[in-house]
Protein backbone atom coordinates (compact mmCIF):
# COMPACT_ATOMS: atom_id res chain seq x y z
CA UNK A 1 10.61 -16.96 -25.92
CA UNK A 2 11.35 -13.20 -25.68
CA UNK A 3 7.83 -12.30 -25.11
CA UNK A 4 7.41 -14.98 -22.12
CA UNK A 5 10.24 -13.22 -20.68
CA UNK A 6 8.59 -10.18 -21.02
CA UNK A 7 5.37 -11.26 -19.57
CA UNK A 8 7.48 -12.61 -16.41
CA UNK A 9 9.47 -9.58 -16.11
CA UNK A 10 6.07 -7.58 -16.11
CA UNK A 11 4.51 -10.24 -13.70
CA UNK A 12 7.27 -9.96 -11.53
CA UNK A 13 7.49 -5.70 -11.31
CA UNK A 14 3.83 -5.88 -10.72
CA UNK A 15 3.92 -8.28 -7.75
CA UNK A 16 7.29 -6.28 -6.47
CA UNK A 17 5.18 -2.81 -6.52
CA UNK A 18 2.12 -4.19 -5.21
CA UNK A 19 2.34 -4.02 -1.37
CA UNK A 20 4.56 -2.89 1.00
CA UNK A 21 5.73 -0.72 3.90
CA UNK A 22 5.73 2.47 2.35
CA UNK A 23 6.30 4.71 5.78
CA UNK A 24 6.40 3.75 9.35
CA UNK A 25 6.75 6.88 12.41
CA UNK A 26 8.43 5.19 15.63
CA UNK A 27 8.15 7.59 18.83
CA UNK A 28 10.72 6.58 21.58
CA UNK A 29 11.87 7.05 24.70
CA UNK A 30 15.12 6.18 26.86
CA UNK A 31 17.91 7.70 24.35
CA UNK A 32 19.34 9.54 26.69
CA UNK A 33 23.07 9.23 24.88
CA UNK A 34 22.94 12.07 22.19
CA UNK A 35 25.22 9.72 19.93
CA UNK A 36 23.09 6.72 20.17
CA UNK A 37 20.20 8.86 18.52
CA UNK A 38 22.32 10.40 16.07
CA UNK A 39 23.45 6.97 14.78
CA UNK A 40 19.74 6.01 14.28
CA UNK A 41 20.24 7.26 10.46
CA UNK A 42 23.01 5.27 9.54
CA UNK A 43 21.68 1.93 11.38
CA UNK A 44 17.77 2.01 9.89
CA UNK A 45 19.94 3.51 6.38
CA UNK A 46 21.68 -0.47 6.36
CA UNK A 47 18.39 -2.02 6.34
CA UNK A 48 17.35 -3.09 2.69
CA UNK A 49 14.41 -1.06 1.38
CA UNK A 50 15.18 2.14 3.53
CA UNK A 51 14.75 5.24 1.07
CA UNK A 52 15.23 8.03 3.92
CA UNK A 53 15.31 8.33 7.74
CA UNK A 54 14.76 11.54 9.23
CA UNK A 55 15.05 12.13 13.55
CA UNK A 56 13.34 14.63 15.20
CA UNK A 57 15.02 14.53 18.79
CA UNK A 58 12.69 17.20 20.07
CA UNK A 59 9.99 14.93 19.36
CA UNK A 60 11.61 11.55 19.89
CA UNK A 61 10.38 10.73 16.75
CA UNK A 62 11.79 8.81 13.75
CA UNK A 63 10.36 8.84 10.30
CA UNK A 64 11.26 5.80 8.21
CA UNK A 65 10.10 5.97 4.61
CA UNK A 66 10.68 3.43 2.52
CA UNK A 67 11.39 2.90 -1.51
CA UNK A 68 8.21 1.39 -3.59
CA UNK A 69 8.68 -2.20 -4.39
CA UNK A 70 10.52 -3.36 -0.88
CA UNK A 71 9.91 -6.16 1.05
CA UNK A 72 11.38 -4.46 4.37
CA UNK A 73 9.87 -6.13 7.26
CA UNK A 74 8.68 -4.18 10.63
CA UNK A 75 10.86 -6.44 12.55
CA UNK A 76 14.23 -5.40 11.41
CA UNK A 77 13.51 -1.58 11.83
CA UNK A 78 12.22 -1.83 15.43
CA UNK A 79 15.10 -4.08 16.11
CA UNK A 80 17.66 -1.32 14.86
CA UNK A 81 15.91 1.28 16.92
CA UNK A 82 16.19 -0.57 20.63
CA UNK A 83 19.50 -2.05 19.80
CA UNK A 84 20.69 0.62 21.95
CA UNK A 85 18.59 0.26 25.20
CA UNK A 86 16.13 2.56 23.19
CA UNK A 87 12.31 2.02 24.20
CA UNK A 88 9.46 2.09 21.60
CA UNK A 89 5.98 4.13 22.75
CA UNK A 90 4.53 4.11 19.86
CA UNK A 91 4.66 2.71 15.70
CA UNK A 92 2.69 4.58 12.94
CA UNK A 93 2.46 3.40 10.14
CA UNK A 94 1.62 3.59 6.13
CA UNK A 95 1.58 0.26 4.22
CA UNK A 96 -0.15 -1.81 1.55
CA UNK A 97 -1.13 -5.02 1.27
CA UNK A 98 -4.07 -7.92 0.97
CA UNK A 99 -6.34 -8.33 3.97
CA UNK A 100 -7.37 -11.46 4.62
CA UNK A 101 -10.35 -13.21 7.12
CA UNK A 102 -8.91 -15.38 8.70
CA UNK A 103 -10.81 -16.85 11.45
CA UNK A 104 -12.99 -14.71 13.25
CA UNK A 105 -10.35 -11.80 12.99
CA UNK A 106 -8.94 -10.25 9.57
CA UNK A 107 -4.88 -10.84 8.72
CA UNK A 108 -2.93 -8.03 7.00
CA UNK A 109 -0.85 -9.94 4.15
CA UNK A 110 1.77 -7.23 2.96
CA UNK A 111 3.34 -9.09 0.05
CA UNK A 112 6.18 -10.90 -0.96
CA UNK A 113 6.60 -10.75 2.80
CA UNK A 114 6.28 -13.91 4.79
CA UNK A 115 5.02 -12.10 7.61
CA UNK A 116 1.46 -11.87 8.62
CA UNK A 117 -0.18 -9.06 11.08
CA UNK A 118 -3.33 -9.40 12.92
CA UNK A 119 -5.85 -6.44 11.62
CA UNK A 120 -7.74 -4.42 13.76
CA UNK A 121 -10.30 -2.21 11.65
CA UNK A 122 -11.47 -0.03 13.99
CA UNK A 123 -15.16 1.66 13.76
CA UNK A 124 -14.97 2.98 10.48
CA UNK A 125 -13.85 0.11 9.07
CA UNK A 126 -15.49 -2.79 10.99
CA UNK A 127 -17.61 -3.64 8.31
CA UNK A 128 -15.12 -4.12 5.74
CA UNK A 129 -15.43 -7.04 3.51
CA UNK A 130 -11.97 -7.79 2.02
CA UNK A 131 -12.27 -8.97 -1.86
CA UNK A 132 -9.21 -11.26 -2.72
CA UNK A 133 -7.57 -9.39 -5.50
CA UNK A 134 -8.00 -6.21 -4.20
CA UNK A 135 -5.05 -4.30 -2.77
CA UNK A 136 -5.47 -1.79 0.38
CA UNK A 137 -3.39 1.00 2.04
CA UNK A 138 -3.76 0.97 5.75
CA UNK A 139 -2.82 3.87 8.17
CA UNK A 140 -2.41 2.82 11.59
CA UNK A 141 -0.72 2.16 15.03
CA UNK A 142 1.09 -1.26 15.87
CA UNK A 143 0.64 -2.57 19.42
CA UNK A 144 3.29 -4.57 20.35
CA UNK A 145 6.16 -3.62 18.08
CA UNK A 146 8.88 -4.60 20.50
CA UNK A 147 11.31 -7.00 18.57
CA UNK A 148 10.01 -10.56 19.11
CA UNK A 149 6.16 -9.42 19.97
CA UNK A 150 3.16 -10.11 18.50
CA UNK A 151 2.24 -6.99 16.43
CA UNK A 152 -1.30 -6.25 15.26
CA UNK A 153 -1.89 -2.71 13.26
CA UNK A 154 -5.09 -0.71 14.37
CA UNK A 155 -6.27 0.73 11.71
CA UNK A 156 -7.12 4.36 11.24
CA UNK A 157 -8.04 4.04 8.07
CA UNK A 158 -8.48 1.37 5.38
CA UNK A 159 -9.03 2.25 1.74
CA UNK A 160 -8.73 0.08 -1.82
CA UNK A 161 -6.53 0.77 -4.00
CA UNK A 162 -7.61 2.26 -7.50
CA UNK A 163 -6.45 -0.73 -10.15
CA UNK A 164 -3.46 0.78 -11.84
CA UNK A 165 -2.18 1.29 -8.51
CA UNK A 166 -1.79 -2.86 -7.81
């Protein structure tokens, strides 16, 4: 009995570390009250997942990073961000995750999230033929990422993960 527990403790870490947002870089626009942007910390800081949140006002740029094993969704950030009237140009971003076909497009599973994102692999990676098991980190740009959008990631770059990384 002890060992089964074991095993399904193990299981369980392994599918908790296995994908996830691990940083995403939001550039905005339209924060023109100087307390609205300083309370972007503490607001993204609430959301579960959230390791550290760093703003760069001379940029208009927020760095989100996240701690391994969450299941933070790109939804609740974004929404955080233009809660305030606060516009979004533009969402980098760093995660992991299982890419799917699906159709005649490819699907970017992220898991133990119920969200999906459409994939766009760009040239470098337009041949890529996703294995099943096989767990990628994607760098890219989400079009879209106003709250309640459609968001697909561009990819800048797709590579598999070594094993003892999954």
């Amino acid at each position: 009995m002890a060992g089964m527990r074991l095993a399904i403790l193990l299981l369980a870490a392994a599918l908790s570390a296995s994908a996830e947002f691990r940083r995403v870089e939001v550039d905005f626009e339209g924060t023109g009250c100087a307390s609205c942007a300083e309370s972007l910390p503490a607001r993204l800081g609430r959301v579960r997942g959230v390791e550290s949140v760093e703003v760069d006002l001379s940029r208009n740029r927020v760095t989100i990073r996240l701690q391994a094993g969450n299941k933070t969704r790109l939804a609740p950030l974004v929404s955080r961000i233009t809660q305030d009237g606060t516009k979004i140009r533009r969402v980098e971003t760093v995660v992991r995750g299982k890419i799917a076909r699906q159709g005649d497009g490819l699907s970017l599973l992220p898991s133990g999230l119920t969200e999906t994102y459409r994939l766009r692999p760009g040239e470098r990676a337009s041949r890529l033929n996703p294995q099943n098991e096989v767990l990628y980190e994607i760098r890219g740009v989400f079009s879209d990422a106003e709250p309640g959008a459609e968001s697909s990631l561009e990819a800048e770059s797709i590579e598999a993960l070594p094993a003892e990384s999954r």
